[in-house]
Protein backbone atom coordinates (compact mmCIF):
# COMPACT_ATOMS: atom_id res chain seq x y z
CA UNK A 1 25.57 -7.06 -23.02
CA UNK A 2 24.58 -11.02 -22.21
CA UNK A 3 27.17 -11.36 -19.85
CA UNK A 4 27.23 -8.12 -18.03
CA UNK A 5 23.35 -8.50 -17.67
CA UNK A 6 23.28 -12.18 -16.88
CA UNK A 7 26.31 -11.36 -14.42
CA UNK A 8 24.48 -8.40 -12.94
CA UNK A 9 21.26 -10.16 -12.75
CA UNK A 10 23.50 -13.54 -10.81
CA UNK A 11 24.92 -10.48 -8.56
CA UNK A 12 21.70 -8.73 -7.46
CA UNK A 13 19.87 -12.06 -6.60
CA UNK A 14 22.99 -13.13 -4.67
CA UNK A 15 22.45 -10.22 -2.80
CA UNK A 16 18.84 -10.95 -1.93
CA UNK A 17 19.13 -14.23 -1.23
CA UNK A 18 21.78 -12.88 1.48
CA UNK A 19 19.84 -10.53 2.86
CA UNK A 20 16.49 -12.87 2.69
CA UNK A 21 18.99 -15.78 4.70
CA UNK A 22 20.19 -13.21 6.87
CA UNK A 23 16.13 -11.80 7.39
CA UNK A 24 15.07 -15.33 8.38
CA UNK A 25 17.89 -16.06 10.50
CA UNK A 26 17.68 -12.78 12.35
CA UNK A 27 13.31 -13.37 12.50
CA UNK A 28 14.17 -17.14 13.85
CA UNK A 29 16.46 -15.39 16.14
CA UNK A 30 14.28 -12.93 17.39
CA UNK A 31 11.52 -15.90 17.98
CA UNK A 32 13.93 -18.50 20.10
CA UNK A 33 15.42 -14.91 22.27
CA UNK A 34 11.36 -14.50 22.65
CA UNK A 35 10.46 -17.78 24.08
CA UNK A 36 13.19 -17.14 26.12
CA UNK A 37 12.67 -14.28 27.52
CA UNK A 38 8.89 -15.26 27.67
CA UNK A 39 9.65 -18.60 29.85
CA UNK A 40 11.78 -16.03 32.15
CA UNK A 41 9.19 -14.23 33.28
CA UNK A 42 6.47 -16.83 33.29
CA UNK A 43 8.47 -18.92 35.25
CA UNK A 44 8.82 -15.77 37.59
CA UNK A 45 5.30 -14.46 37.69
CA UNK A 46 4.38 -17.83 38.33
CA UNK A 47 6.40 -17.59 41.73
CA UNK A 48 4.89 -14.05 42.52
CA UNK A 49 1.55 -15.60 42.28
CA UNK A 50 2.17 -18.46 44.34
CA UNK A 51 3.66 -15.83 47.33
CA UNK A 52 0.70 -13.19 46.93
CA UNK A 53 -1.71 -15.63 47.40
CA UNK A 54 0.15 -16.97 50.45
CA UNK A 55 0.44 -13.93 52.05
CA UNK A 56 -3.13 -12.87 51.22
CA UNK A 57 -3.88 -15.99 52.85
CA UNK A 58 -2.37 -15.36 55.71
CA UNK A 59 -2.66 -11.70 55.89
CA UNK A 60 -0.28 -9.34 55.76
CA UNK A 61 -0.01 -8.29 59.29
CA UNK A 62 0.44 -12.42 60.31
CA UNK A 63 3.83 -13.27 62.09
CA UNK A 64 4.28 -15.93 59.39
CA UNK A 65 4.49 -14.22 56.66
CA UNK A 66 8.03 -12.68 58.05
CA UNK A 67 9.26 -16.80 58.37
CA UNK A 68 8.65 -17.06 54.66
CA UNK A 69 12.45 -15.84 54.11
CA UNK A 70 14.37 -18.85 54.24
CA UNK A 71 11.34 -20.11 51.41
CA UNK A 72 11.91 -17.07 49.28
CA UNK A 73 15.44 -17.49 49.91
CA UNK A 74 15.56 -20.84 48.56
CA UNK A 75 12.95 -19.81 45.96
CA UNK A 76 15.76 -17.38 44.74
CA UNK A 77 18.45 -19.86 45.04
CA UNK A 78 16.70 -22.23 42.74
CA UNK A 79 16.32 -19.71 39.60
CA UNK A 80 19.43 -17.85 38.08
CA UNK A 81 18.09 -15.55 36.42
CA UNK A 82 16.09 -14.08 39.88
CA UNK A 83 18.06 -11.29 41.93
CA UNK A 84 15.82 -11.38 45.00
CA UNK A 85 12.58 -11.54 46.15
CA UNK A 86 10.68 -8.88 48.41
CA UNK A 87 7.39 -8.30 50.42
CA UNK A 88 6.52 -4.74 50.69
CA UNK A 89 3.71 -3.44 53.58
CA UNK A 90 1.15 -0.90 52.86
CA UNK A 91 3.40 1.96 53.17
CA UNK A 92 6.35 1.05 51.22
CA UNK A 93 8.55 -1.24 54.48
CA UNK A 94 10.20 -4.38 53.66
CA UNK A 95 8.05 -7.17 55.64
CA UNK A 96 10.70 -9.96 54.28
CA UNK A 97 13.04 -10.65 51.73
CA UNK A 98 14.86 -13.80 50.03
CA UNK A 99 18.56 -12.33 51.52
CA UNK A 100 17.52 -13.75 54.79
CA UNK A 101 19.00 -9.98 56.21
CA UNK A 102 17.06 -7.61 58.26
CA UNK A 103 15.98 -3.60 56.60
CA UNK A 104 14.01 -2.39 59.56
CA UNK A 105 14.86 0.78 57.51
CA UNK A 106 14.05 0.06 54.19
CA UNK A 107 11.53 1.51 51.89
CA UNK A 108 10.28 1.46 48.22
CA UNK A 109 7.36 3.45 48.62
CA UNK A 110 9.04 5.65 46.08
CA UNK A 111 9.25 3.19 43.23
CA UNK A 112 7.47 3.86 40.79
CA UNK A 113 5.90 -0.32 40.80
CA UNK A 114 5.21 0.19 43.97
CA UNK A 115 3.11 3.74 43.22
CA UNK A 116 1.44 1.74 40.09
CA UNK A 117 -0.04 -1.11 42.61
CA UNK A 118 -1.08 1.16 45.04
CA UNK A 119 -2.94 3.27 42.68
CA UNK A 120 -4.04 0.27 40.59
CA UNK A 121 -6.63 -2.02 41.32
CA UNK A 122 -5.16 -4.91 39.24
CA UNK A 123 -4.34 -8.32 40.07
CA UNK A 124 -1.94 -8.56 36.91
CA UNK A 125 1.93 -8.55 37.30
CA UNK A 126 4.12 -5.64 36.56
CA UNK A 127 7.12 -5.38 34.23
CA UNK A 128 8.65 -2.03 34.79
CA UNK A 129 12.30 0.06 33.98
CA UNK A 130 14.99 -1.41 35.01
CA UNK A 131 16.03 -0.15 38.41
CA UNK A 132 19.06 -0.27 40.60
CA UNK A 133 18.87 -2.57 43.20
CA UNK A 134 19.07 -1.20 47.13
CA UNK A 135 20.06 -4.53 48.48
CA UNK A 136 22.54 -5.86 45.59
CA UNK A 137 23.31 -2.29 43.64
CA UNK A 138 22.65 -4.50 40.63
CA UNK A 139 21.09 -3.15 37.70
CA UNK A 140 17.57 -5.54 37.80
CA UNK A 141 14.15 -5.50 36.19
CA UNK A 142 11.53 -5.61 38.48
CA UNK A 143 8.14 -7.73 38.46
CA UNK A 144 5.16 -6.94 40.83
CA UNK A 145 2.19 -8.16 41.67
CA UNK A 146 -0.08 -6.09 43.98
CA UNK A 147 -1.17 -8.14 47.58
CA UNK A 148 -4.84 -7.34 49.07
CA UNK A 149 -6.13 -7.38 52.35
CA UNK A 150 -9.02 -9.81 52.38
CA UNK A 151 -11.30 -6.43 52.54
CA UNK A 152 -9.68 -5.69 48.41
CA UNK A 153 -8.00 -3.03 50.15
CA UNK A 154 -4.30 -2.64 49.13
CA UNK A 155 -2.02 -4.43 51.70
CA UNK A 156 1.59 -3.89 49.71
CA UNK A 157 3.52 -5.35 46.90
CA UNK A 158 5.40 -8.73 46.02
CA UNK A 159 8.24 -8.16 43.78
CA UNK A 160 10.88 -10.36 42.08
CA UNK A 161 13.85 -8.72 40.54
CA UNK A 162 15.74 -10.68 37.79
CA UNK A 163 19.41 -9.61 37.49
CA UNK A 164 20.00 -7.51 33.80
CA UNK A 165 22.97 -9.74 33.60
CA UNK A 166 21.29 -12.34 32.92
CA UNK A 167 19.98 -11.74 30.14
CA UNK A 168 23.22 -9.72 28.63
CA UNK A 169 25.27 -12.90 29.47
CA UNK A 170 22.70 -14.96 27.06
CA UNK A 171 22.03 -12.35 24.48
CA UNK A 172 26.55 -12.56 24.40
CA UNK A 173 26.45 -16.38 23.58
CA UNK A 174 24.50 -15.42 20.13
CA UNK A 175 27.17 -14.67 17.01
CA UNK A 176 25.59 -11.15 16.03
CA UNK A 177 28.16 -10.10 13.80
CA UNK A 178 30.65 -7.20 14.50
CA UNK A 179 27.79 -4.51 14.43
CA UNK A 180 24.85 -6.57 14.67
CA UNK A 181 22.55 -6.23 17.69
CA UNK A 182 20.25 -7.81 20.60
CA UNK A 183 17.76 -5.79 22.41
CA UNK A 184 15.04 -5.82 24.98
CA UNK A 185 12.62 -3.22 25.09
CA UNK A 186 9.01 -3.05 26.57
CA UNK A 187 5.94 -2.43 24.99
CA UNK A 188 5.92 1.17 26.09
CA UNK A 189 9.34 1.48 24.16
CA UNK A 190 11.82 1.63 27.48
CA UNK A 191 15.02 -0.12 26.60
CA UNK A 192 15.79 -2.93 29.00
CA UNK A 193 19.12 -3.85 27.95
CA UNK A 194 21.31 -4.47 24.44
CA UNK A 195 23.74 -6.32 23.76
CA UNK A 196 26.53 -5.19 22.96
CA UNK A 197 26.03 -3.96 26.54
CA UNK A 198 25.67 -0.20 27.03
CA UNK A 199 24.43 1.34 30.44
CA UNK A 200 23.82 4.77 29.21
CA UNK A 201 21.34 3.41 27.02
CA UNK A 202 19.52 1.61 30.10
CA UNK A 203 15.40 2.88 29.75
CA UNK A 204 16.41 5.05 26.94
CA UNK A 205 12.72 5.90 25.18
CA UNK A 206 12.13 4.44 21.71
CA UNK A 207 8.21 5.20 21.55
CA UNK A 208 8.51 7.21 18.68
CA UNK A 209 10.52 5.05 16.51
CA UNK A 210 9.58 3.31 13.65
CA UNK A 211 8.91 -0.34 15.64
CA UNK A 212 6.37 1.51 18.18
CA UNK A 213 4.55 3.52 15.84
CA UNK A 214 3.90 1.28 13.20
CA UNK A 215 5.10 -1.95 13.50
CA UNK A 216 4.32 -3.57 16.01
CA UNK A 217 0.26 -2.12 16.00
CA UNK A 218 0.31 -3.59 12.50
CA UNK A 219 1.96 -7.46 13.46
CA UNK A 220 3.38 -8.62 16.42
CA UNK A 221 6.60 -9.82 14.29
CA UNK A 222 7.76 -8.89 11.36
CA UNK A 223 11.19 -7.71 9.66
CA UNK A 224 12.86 -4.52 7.87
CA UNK A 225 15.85 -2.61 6.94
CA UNK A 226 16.59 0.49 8.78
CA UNK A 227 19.16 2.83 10.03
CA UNK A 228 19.97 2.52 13.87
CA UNK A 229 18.85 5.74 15.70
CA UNK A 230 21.81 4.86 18.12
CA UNK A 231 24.64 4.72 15.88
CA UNK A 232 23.52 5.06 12.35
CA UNK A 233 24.22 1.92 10.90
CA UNK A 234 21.70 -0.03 8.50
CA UNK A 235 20.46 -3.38 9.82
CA UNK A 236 17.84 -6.05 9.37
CA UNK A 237 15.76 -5.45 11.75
CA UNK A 238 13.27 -7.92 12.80
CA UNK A 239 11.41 -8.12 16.11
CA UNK A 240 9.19 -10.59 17.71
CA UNK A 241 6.89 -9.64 20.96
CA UNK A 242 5.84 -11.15 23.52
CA UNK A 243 2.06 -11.93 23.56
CA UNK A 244 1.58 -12.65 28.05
CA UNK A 245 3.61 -9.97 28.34
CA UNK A 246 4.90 -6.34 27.78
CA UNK A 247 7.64 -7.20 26.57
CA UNK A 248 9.67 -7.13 22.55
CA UNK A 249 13.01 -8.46 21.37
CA UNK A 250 14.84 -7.45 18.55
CA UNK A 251 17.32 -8.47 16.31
CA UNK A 252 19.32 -6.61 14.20
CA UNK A 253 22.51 -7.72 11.77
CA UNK A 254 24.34 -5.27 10.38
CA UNK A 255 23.93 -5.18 5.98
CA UNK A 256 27.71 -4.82 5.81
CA UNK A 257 28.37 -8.20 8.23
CA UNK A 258 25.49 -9.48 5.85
CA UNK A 259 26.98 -8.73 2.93
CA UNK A 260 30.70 -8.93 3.54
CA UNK A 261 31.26 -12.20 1.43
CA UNK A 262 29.03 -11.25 -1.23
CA UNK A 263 30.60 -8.19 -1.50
CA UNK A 264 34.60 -10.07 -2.06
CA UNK A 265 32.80 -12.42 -4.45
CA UNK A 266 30.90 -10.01 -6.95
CA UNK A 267 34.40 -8.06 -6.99
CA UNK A 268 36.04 -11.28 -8.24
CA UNK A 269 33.83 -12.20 -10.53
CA UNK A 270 33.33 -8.71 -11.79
CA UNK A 271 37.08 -8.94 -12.54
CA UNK A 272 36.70 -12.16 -14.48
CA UNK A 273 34.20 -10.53 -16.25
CA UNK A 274 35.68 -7.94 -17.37
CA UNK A 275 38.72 -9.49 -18.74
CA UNK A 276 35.63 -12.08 -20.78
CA UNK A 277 34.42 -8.47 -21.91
CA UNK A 278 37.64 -7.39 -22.99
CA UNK A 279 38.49 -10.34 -25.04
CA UNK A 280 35.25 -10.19 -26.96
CA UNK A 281 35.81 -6.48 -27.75
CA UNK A 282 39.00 -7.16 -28.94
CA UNK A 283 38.54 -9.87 -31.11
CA UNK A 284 35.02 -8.46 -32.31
CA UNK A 285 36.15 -5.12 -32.97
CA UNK A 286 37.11 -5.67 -36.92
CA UNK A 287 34.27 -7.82 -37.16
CA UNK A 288 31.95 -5.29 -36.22
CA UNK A 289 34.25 -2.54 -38.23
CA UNK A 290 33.14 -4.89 -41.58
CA UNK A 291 30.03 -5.11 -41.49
CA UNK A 292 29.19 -1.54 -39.80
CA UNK A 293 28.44 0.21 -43.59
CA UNK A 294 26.08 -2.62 -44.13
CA UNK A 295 24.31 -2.19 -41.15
CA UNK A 296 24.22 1.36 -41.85
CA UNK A 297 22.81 1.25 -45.39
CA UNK A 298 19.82 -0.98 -44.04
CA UNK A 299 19.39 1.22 -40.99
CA UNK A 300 18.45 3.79 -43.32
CA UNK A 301 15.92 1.98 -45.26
CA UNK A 302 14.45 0.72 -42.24
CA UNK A 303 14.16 4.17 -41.18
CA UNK A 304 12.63 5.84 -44.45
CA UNK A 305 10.42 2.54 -44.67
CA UNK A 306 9.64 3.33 -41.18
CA UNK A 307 8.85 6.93 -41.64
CA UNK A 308 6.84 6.20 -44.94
CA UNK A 309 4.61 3.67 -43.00
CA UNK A 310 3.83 6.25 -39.87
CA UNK A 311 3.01 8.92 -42.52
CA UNK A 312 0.65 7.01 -44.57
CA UNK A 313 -0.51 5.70 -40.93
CA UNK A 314 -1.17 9.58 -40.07
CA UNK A 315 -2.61 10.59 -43.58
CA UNK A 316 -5.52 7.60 -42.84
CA UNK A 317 -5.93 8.88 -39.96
CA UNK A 318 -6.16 12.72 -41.36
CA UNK A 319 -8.54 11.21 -43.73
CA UNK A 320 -10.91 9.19 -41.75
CA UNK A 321 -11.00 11.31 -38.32
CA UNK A 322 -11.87 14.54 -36.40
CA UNK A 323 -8.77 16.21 -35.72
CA UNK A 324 -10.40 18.05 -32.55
CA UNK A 325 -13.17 14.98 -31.53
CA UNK A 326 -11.04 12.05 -32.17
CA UNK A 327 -14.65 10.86 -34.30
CA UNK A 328 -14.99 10.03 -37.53
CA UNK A 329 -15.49 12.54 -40.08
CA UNK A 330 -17.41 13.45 -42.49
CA UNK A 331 -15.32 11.86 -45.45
CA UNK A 332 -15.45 8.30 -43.80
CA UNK A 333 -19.21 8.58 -42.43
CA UNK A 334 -20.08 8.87 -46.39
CA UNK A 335 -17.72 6.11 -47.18
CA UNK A 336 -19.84 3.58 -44.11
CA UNK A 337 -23.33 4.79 -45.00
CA UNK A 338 -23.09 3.52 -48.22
CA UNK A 339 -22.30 0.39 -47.66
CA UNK A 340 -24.11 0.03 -44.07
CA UNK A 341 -27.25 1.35 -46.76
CA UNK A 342 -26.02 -1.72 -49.10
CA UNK A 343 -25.25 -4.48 -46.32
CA UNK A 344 -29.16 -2.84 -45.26
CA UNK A 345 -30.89 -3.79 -48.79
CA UNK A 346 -29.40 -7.48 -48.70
CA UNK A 347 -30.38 -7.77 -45.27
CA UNK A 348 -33.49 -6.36 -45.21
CA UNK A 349 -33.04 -4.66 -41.60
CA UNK A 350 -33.21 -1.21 -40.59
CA UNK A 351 -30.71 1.22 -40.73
CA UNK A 352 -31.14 4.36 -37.76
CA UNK A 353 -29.43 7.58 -37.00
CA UNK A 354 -29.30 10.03 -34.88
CA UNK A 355 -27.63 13.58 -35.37
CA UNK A 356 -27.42 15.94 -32.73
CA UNK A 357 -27.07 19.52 -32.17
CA UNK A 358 -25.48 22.06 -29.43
CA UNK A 359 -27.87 24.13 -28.28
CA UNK A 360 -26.96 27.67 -28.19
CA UNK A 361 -22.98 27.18 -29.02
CA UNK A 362 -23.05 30.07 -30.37
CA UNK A 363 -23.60 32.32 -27.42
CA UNK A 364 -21.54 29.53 -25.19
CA UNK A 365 -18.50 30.24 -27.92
CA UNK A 366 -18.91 34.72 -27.78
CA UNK A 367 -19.12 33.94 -23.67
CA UNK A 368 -16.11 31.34 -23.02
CA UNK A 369 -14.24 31.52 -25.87
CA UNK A 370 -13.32 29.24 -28.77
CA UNK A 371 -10.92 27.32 -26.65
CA UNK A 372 -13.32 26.23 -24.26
CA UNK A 373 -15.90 25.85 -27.24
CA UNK A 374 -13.44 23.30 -28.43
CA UNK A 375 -13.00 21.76 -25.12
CA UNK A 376 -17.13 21.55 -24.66
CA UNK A 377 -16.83 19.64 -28.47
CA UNK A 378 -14.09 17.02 -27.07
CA UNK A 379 -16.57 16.07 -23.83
CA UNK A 380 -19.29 15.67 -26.19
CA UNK A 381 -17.71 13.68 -28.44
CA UNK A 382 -16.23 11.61 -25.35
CA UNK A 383 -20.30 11.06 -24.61
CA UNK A 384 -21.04 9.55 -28.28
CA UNK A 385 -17.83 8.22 -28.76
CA UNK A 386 -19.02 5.42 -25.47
CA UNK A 387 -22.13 5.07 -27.42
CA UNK A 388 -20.49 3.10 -29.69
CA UNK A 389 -21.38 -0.95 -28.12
CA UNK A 390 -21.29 -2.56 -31.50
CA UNK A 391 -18.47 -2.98 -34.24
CA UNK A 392 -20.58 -1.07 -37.14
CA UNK A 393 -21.98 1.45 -34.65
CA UNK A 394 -20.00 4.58 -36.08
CA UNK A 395 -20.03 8.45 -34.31
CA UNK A 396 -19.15 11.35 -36.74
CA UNK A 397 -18.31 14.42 -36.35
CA UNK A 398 -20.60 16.73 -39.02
CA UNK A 399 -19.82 19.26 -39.18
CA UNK A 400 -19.34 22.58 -36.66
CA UNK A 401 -20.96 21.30 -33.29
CA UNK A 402 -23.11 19.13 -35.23
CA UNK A 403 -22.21 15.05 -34.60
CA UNK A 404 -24.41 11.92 -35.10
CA UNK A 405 -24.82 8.28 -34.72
CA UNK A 406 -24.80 5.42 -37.40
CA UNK A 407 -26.63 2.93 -35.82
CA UNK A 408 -27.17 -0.44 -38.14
CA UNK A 409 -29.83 -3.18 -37.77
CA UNK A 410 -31.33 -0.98 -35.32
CA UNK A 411 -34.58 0.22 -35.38
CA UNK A 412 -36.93 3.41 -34.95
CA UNK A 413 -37.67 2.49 -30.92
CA UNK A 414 -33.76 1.72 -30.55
CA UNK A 415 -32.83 4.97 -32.26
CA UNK A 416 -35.10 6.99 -30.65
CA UNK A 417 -33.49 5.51 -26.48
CA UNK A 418 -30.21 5.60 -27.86
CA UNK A 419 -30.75 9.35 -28.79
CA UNK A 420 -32.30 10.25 -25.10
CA UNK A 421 -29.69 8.41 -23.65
CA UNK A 422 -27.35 10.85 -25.23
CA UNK A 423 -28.89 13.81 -24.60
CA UNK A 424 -29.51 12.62 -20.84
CA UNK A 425 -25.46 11.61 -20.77
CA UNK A 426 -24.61 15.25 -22.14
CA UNK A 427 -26.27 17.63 -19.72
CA UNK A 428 -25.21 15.15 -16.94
CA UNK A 429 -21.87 16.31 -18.10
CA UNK A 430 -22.54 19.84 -16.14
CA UNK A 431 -20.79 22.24 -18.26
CA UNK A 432 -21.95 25.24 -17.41
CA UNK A 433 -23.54 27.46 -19.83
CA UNK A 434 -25.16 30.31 -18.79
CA UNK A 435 -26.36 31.20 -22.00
CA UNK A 436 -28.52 28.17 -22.23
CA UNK A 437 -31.71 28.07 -19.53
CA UNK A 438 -30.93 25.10 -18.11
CA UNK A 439 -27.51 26.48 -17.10
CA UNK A 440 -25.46 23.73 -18.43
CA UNK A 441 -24.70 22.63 -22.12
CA UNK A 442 -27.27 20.37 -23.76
CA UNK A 443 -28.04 19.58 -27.11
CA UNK A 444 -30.91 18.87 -29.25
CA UNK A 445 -31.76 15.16 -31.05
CA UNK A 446 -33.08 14.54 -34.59
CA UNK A 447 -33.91 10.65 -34.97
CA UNK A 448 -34.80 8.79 -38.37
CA UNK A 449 -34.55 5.28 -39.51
CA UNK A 450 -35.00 3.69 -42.50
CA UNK A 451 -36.23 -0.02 -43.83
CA UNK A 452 -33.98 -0.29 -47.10
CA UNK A 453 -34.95 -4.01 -47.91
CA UNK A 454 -38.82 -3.14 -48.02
CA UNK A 455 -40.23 -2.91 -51.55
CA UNK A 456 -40.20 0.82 -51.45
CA UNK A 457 -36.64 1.12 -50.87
CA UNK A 458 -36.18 5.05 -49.71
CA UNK A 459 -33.06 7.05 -51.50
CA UNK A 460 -29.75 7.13 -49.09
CA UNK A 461 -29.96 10.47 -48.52
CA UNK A 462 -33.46 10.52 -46.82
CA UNK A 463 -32.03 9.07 -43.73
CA UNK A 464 -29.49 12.12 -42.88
CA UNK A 465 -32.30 15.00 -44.62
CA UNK A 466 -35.41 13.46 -42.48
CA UNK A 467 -33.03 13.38 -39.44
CA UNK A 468 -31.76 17.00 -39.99
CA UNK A 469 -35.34 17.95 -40.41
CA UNK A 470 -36.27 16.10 -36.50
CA UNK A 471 -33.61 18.16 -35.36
CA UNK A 472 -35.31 21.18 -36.96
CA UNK A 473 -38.35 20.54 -35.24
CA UNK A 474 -36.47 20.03 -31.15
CA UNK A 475 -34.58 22.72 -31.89
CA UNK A 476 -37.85 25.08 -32.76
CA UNK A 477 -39.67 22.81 -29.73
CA UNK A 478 -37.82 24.24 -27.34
CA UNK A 479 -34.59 22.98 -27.64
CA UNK A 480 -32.98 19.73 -25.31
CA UNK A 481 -35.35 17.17 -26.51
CA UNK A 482 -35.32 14.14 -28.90
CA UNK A 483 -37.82 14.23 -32.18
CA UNK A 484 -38.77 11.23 -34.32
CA UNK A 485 -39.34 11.83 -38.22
CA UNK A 486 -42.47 11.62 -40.00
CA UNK A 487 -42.20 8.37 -41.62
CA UNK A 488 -43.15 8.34 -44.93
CA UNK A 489 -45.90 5.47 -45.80
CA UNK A 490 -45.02 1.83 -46.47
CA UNK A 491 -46.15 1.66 -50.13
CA UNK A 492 -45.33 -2.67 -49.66
């Protein structure tokens, strides 16, 4: 059992220190394809910036903002990753473009950037779906940045479009695994691209998946393990997004590709195992056939030693405690007031109690029945059972629905808040009683206390018979109160 645990135990922390390397790696991953992505389109928006502000300088209806082609021309030439650049009018016409080619013709009024802007009063760029490209019939991702006339009025739209290739080329460089995955989604949940590269999954919606609709409001990275929506297989998933812009990557590694070698090495050394466990079974069977009536002789005395001790355990309990209250009973609260009354006369310090009474349990037993009568017993013993703050303090169960309080080295003032703290505790219970004018279950005090180490030393039973007698006298009172006993005179 050593081995196969200590194996199992080497096994499963294999496996998470696999899968913890392979979460890191993929997280790190995420994080570099991130910064890469983010430098992409900073490096781009930057651009945009730089040609809105020149044509807003100019003006859009100046004749040199149409010789700014050969600049965005060699604007485009200069970053890879850009498709083209374009300058879009008012109403949707191409003013210019980086191909250096004339579109008397062409429009993007229709686009749905070029809607955004002209609805939009915001000077902030645009990442939106990836579109296909009327100049290049490339799949691209557009970025936008609205141009103003100097009035604030909208005067058309810059736009740089960076070639989905680009990034699919990059995202192919990274070793993935065989079903491991890249992807590049916006914050909206549109799927830019993935690699491997799939064009029917081009701006496929993934808003209601698990990374939009709780991870990423909860951290802006972060890992788990999850089946793929798009073909079913489990990866570890982590994701890192963008903070300038819209804009997430994820990673994902397949737990198979993860866990291919661990998987061939736990089979191995399962085998080895096995033959170890063999071996030991074989040459530990006779052994263990030797010594098995032995073991079975002092099984059974452990057992009948064991089943002696839990029934004297049980009869001490039987004898010392309610069956129904879990209190004391009456047997043991004779046993402690005797020698709390002793430990009192040596001491010379007071010895209190309090004994209470359910008011009308009678009535609330004909009206609810006994079972709930028992139930009301077990809440009220609950009550004086928390009452108990001190080792010697001792609650007891009577008798019936009578139950008190042993209270030791406390005195008559004690006794007396200790027994309205009860009472209060009780009613604040709220079990309902309509038998019982205040509606709920209360019950009814008696307090005495007793000075044993004085020279008139007062007989044991005094303290339970003046209590009882206190109770007498709240019960005929009026019932859920708290009486004191007539002392009798020091004599000292």
């Amino acid at each position: 059992m050593a081995i196969t645990l200590l194996h199992g135990w080497q096994s499963w922390s294999a496996r998470h220190s696999d899968l913890d390397n392979a979460r890191i790696a993929s997280g790190n991953m995420a994080k570099a394809l991130s910064q890469h992505a983010n430098d992409a389109f900073q490096a781009i928006d930057g651009l945009l910036l730089n040609v809105t502000d020149r044509v807003s300088a100019l003006g859009m209806g100046s004749p040199l903002v149409m010789e700014m082609a050969p600049l965005l021309h060699r604007l485009s030439e200069e970053m890879p990753e850009l498709d083209g650049l374009l300058i879009c009018d008012e109403l949707g016409y191409w003013v210019v473009n980086s191909s250096g080619e004339s579109h008397l013709d062409g429009n993007n009024s229709d686009r749905p950037y070029f809607i955004y802007h002209r609805d939009h009063d915001e000077r902030t760029p645009l990442i939106g779906a990836v579109l296909r490209s009327r100049s290049t019939n490339r799949w691209v991702i557009p970025i936008s940045r609205r141009i103003n006339h100097r009035d604030g009025s909208f005067a058309g739209v810059a736009l740089a479009t960076i070639d989905l290739a680009y990034f699919t080329r990059f995202y192919s460089t990274f070793d993935v695994g065989t079903k491991g995955s890249i992807g590049l989604l916006l914050r909206n949940g549109t799927l830019l691209t993935r690699q491997p590269f799939d064009d029917k999954l081009i701006n496929r919606d993934f808003s209601d998946s698990l990374l939009f609709r709780r991870l990423l409001p909860a951290a802006p990275n972060g890992s788990i393990a999850n089946n793929s929506r798009i073909d079913g297989v489990r990866r570890l998933f982590s994701y890192q997004a963008i903070k300038k812009y819209p804009v997430v990557v994820t990673v994902a590694l397949s737990e198979d590709d993860v866990l291919a070698d661990w998987y061939q090495e736990t089979l191995v050394y399962s085998m080895g195992v096995l033959i170890l466990l063999l071996m030991i079974a074989t040459f530990g069977w006779r052994l263990i056939g030797q010594i098995e009536l032995r073991l079975q002789a002092e099984l059974k005395a452990l057992k009948a030693k064991d089943e002696l001790q839990e029934l004297n355990r049980t009869l001490e309990m039987l004898a010392h405690r309610d069956g129904l209250t879990g209190l004391a009973n009456r047997r043991h609260f004779d046993d402690m007031l005797e020698k709390e009354y002793r430990r009192a006369c040596r001491g010379g310090g007071p010895l209190s109690l309090v004994l209470i009474d359910v008011d009308f349990f009678k009535q609330y037993n004909d009206i609810y029945g006994h079972q709930a009568g028992d139930e009301c017993l077990r809440q009220i013993g609950k009550v004086l059972k928390g009452m108990e703050r001190r080792p010697a303090d001792l609650a007891v169960r009577y008798g019936g629905e009578e139950m008190l309080l042993l209270l030791p080295d406390t005195d008559e003032a004690g006794a007396a808040q200790m027994a309205e703290t009860i009472r209060a505790g009780i009613q604040a219970l709220g079990i309902a009683h309509s038998a019982n004018p205040a509606g709920v279950v209360t019950v009814s005090a008696g307090v005495n206390s007793i000075l044993p180490g004085r020279q008139h030393i007062p007989p044991i039973d005094e303290l339970v018979g003046q209590a009882d007698a206190a109770l007498y006298e709240a019960k005929r009172g009026g019932r859920n109160q708290v009486r004191q006993a007539r002392q009798m005179p020091d004599t000292a």
